[in-house]
C-alpha atoms as a PDB file:
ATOM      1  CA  UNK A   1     111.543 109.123 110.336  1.00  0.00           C
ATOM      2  CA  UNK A   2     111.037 105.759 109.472  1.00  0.00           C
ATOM      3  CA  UNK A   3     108.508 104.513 107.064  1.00  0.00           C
ATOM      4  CA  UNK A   4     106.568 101.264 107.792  1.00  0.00           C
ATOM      5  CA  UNK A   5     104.237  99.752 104.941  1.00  0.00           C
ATOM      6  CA  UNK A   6     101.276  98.156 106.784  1.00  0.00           C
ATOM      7  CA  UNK A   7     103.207  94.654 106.507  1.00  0.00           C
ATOM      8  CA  UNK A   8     106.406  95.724 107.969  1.00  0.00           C
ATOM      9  CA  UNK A   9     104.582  97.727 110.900  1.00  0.00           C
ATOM     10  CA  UNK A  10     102.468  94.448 111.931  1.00  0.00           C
ATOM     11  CA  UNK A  11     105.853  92.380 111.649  1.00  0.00           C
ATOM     12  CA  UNK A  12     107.987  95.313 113.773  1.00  0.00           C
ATOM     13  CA  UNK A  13     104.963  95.141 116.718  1.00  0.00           C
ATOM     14  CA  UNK A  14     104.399  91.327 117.094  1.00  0.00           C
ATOM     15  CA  UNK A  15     101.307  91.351 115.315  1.00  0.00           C
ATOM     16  CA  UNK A  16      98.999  90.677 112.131  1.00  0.00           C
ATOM     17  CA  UNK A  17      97.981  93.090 109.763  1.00  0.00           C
ATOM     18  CA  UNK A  18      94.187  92.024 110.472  1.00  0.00           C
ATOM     19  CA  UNK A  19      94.724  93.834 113.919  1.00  0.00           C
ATOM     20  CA  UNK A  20      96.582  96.767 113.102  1.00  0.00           C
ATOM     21  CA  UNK A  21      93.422  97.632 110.741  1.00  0.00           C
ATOM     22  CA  UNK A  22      91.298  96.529 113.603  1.00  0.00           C
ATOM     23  CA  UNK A  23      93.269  98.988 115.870  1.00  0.00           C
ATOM     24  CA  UNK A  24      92.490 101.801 113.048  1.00  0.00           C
ATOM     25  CA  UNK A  25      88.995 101.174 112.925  1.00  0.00           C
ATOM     26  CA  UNK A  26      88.388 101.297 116.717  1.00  0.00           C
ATOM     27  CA  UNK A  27      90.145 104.574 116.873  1.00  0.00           C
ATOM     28  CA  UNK A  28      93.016 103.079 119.075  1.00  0.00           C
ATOM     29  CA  UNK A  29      95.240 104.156 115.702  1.00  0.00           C
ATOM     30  CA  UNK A  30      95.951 106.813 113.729  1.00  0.00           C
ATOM     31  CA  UNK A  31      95.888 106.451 110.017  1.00  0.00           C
ATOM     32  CA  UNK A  32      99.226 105.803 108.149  1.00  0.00           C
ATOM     33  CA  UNK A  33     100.707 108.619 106.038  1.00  0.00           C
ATOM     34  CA  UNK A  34      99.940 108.465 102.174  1.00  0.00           C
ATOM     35  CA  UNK A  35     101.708 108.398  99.700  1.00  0.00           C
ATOM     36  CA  UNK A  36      99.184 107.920  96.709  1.00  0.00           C
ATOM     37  CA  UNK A  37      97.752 105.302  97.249  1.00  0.00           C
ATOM     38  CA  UNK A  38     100.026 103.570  99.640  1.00  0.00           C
ATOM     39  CA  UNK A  39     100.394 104.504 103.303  1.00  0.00           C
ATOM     40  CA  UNK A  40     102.978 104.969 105.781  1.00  0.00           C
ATOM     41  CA  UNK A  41     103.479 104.263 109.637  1.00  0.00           C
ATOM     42  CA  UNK A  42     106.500 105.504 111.225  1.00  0.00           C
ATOM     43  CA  UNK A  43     107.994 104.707 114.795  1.00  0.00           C
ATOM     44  CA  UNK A  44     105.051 106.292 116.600  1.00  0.00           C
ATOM     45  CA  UNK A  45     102.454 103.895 114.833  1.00  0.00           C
ATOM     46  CA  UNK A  46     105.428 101.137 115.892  1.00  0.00           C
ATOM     47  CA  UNK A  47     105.372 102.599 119.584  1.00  0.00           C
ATOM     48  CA  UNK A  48     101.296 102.903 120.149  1.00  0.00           C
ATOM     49  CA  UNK A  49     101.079  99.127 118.664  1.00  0.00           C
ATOM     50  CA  UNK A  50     102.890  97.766 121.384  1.00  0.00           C
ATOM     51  CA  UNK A  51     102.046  99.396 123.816  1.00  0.00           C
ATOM     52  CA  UNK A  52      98.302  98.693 122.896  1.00  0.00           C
ATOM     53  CA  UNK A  53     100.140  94.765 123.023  1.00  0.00           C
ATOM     54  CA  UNK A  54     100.988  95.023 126.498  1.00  0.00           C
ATOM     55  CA  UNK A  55      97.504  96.762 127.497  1.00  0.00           C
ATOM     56  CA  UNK A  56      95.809  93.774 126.315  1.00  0.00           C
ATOM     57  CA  UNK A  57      98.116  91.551 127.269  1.00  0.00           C
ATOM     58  CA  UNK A  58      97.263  92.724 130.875  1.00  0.00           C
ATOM     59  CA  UNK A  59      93.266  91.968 130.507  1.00  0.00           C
ATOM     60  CA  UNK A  60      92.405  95.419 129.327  1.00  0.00           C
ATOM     61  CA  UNK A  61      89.762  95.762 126.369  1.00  0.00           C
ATOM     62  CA  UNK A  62      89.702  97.550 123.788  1.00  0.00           C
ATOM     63  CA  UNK A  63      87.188  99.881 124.567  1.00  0.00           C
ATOM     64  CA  UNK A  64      88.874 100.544 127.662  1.00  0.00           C
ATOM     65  CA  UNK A  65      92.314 101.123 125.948  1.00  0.00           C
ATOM     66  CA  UNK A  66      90.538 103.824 123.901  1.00  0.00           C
ATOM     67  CA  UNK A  67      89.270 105.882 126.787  1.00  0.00           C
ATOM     68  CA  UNK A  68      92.668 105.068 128.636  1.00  0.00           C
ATOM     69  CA  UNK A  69      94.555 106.553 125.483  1.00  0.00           C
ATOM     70  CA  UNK A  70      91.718 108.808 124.999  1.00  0.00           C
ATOM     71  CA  UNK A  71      92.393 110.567 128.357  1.00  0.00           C
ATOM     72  CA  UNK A  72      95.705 110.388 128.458  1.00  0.00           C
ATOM     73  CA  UNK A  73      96.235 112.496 125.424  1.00  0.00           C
ATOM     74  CA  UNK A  74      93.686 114.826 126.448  1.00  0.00           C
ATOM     75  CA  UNK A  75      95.471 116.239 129.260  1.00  0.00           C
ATOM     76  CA  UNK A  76      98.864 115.917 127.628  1.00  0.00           C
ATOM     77  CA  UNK A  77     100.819 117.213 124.131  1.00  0.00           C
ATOM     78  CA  UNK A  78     100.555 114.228 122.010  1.00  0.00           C
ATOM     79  CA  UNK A  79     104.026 114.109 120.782  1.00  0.00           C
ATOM     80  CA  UNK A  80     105.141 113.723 124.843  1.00  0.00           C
ATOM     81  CA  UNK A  81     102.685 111.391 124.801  1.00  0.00           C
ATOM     82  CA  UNK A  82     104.158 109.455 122.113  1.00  0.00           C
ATOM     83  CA  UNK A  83     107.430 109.523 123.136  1.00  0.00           C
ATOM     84  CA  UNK A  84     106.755 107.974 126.659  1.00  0.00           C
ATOM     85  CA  UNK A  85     105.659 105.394 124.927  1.00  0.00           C
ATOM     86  CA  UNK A  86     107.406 104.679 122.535  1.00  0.00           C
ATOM     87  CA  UNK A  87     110.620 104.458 125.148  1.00  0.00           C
ATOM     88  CA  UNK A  88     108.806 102.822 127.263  1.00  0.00           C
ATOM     89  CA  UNK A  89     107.669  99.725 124.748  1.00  0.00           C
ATOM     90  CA  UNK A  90     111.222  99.786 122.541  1.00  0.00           C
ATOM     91  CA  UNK A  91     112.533  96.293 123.319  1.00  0.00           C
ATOM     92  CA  UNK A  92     115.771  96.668 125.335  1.00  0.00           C
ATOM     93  CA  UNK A  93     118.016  94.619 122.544  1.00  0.00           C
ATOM     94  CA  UNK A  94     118.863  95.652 119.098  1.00  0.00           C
ATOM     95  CA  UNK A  95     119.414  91.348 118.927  1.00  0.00           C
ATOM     96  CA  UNK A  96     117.306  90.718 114.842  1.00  0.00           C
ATOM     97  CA  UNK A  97     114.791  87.675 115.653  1.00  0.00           C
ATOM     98  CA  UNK A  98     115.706  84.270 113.587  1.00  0.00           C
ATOM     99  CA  UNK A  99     113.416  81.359 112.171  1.00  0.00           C
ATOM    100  CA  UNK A 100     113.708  77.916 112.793  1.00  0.00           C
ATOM    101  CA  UNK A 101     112.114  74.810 111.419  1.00  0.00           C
ATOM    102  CA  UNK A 102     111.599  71.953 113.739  1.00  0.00           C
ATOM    103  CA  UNK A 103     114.062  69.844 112.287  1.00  0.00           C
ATOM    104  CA  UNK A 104     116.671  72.401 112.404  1.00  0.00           C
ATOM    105  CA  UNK A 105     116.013  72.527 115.982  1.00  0.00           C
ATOM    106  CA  UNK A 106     116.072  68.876 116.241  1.00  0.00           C
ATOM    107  CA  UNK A 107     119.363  68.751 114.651  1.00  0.00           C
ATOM    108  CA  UNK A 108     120.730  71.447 117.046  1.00  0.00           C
ATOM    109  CA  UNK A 109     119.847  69.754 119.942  1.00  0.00           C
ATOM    110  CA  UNK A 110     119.076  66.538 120.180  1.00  0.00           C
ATOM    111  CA  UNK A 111     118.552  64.372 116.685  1.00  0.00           C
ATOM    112  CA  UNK A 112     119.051  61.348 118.989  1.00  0.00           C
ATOM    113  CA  UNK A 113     116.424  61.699 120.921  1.00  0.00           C
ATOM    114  CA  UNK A 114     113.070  59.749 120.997  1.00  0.00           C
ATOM    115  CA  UNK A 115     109.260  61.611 120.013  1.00  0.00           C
ATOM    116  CA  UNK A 116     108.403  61.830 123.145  1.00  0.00           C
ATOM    117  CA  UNK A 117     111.378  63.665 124.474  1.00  0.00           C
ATOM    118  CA  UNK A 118     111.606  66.035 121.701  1.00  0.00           C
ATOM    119  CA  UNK A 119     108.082  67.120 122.634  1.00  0.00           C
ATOM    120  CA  UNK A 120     109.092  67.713 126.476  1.00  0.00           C
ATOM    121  CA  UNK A 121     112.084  69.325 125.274  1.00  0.00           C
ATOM    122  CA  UNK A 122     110.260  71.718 122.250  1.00  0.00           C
ATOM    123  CA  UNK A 123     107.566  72.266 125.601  1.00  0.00           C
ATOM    124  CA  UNK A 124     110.189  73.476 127.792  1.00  0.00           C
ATOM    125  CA  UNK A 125     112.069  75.447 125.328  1.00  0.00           C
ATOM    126  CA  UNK A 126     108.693  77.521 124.336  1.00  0.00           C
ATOM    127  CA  UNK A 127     107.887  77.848 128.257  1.00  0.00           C
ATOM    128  CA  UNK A 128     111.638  79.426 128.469  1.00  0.00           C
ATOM    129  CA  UNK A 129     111.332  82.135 125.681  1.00  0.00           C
ATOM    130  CA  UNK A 130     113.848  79.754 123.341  1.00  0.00           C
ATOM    131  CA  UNK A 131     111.898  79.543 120.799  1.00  0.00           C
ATOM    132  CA  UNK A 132     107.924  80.822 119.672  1.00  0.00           C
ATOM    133  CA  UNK A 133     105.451  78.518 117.702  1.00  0.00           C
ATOM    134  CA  UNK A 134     104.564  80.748 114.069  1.00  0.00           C
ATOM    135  CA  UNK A 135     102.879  78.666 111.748  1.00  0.00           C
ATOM    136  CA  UNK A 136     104.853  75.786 110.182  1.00  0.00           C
ATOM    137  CA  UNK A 137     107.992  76.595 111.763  1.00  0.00           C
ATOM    138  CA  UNK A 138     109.388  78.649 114.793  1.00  0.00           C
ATOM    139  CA  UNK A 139     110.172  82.043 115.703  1.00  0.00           C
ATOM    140  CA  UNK A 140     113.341  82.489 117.647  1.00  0.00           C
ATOM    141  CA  UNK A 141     113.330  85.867 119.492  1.00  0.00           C
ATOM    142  CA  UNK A 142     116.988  85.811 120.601  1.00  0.00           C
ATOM    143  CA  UNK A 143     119.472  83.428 118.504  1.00  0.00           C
ATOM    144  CA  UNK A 144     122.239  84.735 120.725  1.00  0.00           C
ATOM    145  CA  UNK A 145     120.012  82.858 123.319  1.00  0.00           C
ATOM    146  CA  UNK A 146     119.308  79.475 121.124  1.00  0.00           C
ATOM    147  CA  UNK A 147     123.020  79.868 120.322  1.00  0.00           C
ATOM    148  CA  UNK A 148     124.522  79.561 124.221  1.00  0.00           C
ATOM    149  CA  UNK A 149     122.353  76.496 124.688  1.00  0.00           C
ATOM    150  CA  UNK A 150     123.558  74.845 121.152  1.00  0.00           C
ATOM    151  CA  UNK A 151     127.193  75.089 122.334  1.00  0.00           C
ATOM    152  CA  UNK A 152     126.481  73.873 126.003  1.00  0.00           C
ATOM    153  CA  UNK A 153     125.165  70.927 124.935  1.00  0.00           C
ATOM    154  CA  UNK A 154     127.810  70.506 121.736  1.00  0.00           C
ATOM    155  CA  UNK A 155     130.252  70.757 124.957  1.00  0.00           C
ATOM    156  CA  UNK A 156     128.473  67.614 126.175  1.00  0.00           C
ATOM    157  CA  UNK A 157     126.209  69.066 129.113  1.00  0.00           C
ATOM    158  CA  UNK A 158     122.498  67.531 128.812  1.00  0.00           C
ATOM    159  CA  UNK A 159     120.042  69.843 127.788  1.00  0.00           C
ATOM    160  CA  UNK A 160     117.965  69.229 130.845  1.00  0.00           C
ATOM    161  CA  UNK A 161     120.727  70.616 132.380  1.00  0.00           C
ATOM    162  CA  UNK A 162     121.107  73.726 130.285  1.00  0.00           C
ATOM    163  CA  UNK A 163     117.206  74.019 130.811  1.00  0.00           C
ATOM    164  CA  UNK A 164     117.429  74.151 134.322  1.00  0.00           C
ATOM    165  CA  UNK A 165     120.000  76.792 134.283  1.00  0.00           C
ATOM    166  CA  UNK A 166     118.321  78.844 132.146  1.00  0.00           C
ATOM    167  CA  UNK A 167     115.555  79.112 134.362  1.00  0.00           C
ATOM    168  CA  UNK A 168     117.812  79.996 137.019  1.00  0.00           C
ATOM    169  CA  UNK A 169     119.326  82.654 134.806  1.00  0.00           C
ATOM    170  CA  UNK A 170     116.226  83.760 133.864  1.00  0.00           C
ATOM    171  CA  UNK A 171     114.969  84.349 137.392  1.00  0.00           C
ATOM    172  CA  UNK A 172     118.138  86.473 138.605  1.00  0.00           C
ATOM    173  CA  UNK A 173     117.487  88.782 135.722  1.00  0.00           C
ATOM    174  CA  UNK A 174     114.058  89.353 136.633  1.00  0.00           C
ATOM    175  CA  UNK A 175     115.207  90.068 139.755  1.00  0.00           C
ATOM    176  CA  UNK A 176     117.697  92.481 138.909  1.00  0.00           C
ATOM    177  CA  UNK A 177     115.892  94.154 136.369  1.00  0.00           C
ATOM    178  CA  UNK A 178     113.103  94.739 139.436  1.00  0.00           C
ATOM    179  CA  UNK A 179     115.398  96.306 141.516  1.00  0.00           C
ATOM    180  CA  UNK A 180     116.709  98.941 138.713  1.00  0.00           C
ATOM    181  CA  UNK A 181     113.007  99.337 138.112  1.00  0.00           C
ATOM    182  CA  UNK A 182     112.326  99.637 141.886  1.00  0.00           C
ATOM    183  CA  UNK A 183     115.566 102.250 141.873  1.00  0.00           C
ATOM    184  CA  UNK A 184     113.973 104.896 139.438  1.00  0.00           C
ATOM    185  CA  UNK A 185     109.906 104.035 140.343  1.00  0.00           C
ATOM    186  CA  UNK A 186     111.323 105.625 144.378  1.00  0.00           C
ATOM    187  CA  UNK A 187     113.437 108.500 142.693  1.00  0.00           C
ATOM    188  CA  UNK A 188     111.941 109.445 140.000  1.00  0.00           C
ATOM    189  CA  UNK A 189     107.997 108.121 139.677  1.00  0.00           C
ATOM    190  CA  UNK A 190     107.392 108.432 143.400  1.00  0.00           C
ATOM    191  CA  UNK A 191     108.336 112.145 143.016  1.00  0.00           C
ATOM    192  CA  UNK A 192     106.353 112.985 140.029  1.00  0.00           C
ATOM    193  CA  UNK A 193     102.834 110.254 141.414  1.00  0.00           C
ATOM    194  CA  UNK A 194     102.802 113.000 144.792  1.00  0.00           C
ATOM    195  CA  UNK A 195     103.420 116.382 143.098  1.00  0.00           C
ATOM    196  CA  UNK A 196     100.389 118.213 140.949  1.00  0.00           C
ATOM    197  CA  UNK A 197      99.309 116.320 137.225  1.00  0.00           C
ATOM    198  CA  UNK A 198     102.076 115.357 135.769  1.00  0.00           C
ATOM    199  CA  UNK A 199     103.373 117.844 132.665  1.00  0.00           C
ATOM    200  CA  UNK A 200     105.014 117.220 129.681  1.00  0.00           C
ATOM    201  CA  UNK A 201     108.169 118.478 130.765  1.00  0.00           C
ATOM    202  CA  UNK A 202     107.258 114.918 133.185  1.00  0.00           C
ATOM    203  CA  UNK A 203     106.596 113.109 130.927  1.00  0.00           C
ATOM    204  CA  UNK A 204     109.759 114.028 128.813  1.00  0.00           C
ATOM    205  CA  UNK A 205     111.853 113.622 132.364  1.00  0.00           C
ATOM    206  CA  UNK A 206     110.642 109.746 132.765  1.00  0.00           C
ATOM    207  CA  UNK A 207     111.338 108.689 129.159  1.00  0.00           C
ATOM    208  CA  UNK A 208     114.817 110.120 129.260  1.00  0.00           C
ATOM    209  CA  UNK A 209     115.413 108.078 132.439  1.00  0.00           C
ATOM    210  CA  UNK A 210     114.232 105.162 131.164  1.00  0.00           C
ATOM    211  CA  UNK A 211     116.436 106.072 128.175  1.00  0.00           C
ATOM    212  CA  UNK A 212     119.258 106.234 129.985  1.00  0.00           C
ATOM    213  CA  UNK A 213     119.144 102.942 131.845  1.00  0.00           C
ATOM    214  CA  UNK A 214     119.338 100.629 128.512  1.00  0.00           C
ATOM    215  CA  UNK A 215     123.265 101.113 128.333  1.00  0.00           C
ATOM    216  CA  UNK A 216     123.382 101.735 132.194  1.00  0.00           C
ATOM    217  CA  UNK A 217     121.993  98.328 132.996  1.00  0.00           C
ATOM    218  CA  UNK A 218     124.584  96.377 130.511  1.00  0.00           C
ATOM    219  CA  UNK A 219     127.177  98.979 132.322  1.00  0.00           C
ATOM    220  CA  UNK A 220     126.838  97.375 135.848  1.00  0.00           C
ATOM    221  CA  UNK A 221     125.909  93.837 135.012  1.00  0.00           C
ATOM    222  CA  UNK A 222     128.838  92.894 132.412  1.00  0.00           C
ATOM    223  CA  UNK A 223     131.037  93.876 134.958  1.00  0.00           C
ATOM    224  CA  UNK A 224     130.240  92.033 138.241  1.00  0.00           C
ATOM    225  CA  UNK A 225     129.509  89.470 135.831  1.00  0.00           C
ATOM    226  CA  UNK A 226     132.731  89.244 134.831  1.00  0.00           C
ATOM    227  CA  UNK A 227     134.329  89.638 138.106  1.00  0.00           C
ATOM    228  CA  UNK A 228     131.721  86.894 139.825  1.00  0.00           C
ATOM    229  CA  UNK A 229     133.055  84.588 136.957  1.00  0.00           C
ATOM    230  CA  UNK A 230     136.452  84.443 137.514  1.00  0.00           C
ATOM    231  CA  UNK A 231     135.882  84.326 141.006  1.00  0.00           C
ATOM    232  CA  UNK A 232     133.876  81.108 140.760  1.00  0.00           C
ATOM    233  CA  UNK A 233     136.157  79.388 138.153  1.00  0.00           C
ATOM    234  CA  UNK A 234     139.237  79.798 139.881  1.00  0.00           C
ATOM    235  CA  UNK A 235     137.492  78.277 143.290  1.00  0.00           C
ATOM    236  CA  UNK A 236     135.841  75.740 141.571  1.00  0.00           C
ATOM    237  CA  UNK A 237     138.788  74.681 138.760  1.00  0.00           C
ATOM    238  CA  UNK A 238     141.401  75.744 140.050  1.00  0.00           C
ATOM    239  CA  UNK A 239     142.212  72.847 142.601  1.00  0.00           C
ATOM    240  CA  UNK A 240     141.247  70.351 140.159  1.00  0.00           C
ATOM    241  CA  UNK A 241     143.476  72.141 137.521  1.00  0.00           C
ATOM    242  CA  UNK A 242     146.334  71.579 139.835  1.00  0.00           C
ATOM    243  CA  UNK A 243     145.316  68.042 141.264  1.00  0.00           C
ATOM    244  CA  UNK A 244     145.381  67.276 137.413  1.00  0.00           C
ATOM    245  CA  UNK A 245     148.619  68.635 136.647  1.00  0.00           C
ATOM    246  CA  UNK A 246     150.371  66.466 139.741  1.00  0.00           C
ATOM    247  CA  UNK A 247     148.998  63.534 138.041  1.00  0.00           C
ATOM    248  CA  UNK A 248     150.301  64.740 134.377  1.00  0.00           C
ATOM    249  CA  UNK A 249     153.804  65.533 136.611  1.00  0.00           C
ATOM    250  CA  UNK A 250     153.794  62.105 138.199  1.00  0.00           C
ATOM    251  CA  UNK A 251     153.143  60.206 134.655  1.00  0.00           C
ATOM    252  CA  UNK A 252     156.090  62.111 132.948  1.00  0.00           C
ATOM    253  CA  UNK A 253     158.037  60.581 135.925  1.00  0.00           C
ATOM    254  CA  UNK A 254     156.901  57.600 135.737  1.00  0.00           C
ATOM    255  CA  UNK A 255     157.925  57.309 132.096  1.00  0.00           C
ATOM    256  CA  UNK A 256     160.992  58.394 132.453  1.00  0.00           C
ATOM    257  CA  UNK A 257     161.907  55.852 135.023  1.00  0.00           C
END
């Protein structure tokens, strides 16, 4: 089991350690382990933190979380309980977050560019899940992510450009990430939402499907990815790959002569 000192926990969930006492004093968390004088969370503290994120994230208060919790436990075993949630709120990529200071991401992207434009730009980037304002610097949830767009435009497209496809990128995930969502909620929740009260055996049933889908997703999409690209480069390049080497054919010639 792992052991989170109140720091680490608050860092792991997205949060501040003002709020995870907050959460304890409302009653929306249980109290850490301890160890003399120092407690201990462990992934179940980790799990009810973000879920309770998400819950207020969605307009819920507090005091309604509580009762929601509250009632939720009341008809179920707690340790099902936890483990729904903690499945359901685990982020779907073991990808570390990475800091950034503004200058670095100047530097990465643009150090020509005017005030103005690095503002847009540092706007757009934010709006896009790039990059996260924390403080004096940034957070960067995904440097795989801030990575892509730091070689697209190193390979000379505009970042405008990259912007705008990341959008579009971002979009078709949503919308394929819907439909696997739309896939189990038919099979699976549908089922469950028309029998009697759900039981824990339920409960255990949903978070292993949910489980399951985090490799099963990459499963399907690397693929027709994959397949759609070389599909696409070979229509789109491959003409002007061979226009191109008539040309380099002709100048050979030409030299020769």
């Amino acid at each position: 089991m792992t052991g989170y000192r109140i720091d680490e926990l608050a860092r792991a969930a997205g949060t501040t350690v003002r709020n995870v006492r907050a959460y304890q004093d409302r009653g929306l968390l249980a109290p850490p382990r301890l160890e003399g004088r120092v407690g201990f969370y462990d992934d179940s503290h980790l799990a009810r933190l973000r879920l309770i994120g998400q819950l207020l994230t969605r307009g819920y208060s507090s005091a309604i979380i509580k009762d929601l919790l509250g009632a939720w436990e009341t008809g179920r075993d707690v340790g099902d309980v936890l483990g729904l949630e903690q499945v359901l709120t685990d982020p779907w990529s073991d990808e570390i977050p990475g800091t950034a200071t503004l200058d670095e991401l100047i530097e990465t992207f643009g150090p020509a560019r005017d005030e103005a434009q690095i503002a847009a730009d540092l706007e757009r980037a934010v709006e896009l899940g790039f990059v996260e304002p924390d403080g004096d610097h940034f957070r960067v949830p995904s440097p795989r992510l801030l990575h892509v767009g730091a070689e697209l435009v190193a390979a000379g497209i505009p970042l405008d450009a990259v912007f705008d496809i990341a959008r579009q990128i971002r979009d078709d995930c949503d919308v394929i990430a819907g439909r696997f969502v739309d896939l189990v909620h038919e099979h699976v929740f549908s089922r469950l939402e028309a029998g009697p009260v759900p039981t824990g055996d339920d409960l255990v049933e949903v978070a292993e499907v949910v489980r399951r889908m985090r490799p099963l997703v990459k499963m399907v999409v690397d693929p027709f990815i994959a397949r759609s690209m070389e599909t696409h480069v070979q229509a789109a390049l491959g003409e002007r790959l061979e226009t191109l080497s008539d040309h380099l054919v002709r100048a050979s010639a030409a030299s020769e002569e």
